[in-house]
C-alpha atoms as a PDB file:
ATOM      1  CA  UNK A   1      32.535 -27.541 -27.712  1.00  0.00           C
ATOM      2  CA  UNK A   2      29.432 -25.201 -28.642  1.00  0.00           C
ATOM      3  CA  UNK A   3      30.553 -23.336 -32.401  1.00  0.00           C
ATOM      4  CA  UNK A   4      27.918 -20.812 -32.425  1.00  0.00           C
ATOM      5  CA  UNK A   5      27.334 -17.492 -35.101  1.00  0.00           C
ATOM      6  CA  UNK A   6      25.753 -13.920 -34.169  1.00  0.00           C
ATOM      7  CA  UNK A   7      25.083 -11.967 -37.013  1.00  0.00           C
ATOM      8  CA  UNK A   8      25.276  -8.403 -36.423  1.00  0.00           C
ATOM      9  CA  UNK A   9      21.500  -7.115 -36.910  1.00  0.00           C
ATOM     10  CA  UNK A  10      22.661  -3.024 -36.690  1.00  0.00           C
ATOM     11  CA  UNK A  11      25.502  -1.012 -36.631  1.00  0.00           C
ATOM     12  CA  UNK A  12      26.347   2.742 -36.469  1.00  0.00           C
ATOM     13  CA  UNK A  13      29.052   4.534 -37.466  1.00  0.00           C
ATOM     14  CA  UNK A  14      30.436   8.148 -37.099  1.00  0.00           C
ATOM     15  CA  UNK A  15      33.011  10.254 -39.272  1.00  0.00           C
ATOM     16  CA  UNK A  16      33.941  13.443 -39.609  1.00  0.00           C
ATOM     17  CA  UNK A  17      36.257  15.936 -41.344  1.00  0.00           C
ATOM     18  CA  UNK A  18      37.159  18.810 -42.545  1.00  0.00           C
ATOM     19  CA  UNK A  19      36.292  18.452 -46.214  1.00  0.00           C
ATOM     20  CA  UNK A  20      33.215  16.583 -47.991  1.00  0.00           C
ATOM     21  CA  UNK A  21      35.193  15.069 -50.636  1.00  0.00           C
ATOM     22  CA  UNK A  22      37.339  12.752 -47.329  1.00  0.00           C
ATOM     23  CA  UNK A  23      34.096  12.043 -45.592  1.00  0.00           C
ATOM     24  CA  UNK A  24      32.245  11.027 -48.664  1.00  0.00           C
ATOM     25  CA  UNK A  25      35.107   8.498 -49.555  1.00  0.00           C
ATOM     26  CA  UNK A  26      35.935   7.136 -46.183  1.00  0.00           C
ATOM     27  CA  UNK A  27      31.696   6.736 -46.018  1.00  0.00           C
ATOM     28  CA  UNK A  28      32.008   4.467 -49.244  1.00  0.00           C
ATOM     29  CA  UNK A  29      35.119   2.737 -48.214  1.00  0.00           C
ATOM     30  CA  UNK A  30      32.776   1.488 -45.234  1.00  0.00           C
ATOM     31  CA  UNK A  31      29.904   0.799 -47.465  1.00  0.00           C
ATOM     32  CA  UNK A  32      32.046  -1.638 -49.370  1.00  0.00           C
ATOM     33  CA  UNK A  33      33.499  -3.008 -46.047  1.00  0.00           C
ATOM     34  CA  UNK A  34      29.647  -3.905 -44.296  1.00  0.00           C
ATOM     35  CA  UNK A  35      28.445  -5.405 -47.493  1.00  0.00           C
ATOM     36  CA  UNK A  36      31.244  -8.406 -47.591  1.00  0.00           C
ATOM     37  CA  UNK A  37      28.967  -8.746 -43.863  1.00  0.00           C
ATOM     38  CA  UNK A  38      25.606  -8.186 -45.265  1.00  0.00           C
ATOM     39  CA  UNK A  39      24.692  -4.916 -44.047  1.00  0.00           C
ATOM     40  CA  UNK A  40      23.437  -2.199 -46.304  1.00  0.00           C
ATOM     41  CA  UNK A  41      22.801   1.686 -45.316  1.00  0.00           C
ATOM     42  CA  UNK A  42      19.519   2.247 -43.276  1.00  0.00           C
ATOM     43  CA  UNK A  43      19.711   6.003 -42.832  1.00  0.00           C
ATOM     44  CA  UNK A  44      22.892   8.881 -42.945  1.00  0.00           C
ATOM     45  CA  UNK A  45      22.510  12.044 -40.974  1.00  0.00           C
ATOM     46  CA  UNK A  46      25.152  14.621 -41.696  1.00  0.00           C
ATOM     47  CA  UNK A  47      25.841  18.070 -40.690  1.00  0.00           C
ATOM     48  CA  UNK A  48      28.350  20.935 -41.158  1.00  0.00           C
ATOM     49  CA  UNK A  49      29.746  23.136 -38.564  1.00  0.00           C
ATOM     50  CA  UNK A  50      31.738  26.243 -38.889  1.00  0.00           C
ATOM     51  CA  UNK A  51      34.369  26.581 -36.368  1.00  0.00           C
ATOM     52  CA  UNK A  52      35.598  29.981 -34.940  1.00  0.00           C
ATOM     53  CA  UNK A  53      38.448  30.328 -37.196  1.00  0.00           C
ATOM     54  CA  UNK A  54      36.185  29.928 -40.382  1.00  0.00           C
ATOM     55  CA  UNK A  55      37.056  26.448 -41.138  1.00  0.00           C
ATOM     56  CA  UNK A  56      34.169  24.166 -41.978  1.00  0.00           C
ATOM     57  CA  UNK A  57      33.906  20.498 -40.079  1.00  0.00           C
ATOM     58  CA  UNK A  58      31.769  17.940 -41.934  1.00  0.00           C
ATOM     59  CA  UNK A  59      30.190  14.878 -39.438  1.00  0.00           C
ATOM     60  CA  UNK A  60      27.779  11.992 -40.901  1.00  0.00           C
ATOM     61  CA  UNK A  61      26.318   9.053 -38.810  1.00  0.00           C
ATOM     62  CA  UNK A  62      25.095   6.284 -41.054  1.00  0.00           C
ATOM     63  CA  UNK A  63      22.807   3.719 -39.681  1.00  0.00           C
ATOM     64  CA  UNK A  64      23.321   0.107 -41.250  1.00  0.00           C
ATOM     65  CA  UNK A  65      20.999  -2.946 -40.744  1.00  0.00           C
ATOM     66  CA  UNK A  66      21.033  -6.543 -42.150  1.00  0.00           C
ATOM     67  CA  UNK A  67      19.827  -6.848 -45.276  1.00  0.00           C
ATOM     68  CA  UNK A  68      17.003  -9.368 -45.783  1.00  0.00           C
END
C-alpha cells in the first residue's frame, strides 16, 4: 500500500454579491481557511456591475499559491 501526499501548488476562487461588506468577509473567511493548508493570496481581481434595475453586483477572483 503506496500512502502518498499532493500539496496543492494553486488555487482560485470566485465570489460574488450584492454588497462589499459580504464579499469582503466571505473573502477573509477563505483566507483563514487556505492558510491552515499553506496557501497565501497571490493576486484578487474584483469588479462591480450595475444591473438593469440599479442594483450593484460585487465579483472578486483571488489567486492563491503555496507559500514558500
Amino acid at each position: 500500500m503506496e500512502f502518498r501526499l499532493d500539496f496543492i501548488q494553486d488555487k482560485v476562487e470566485f465570489f460574488e454579491s450584492y454588497d462589499l461588506v459580504t464579499l469582503e468577509k466571505n473573502i477573509n473567511e477563505k483566507i483563514e481557511h487556505n492558510k491552515a493548508i499553506l496557501l497565501e493570496v497571490h493576486h484578487v481581481s474584483h469588479q462591480m456591475y450595475v444591473d438593469e434595475d440599479g442594483r450593484r453586483y460585487f465579483t472578486a477572483v483571488v489567486h492563491f499559491k503555496a507559500k514558500k
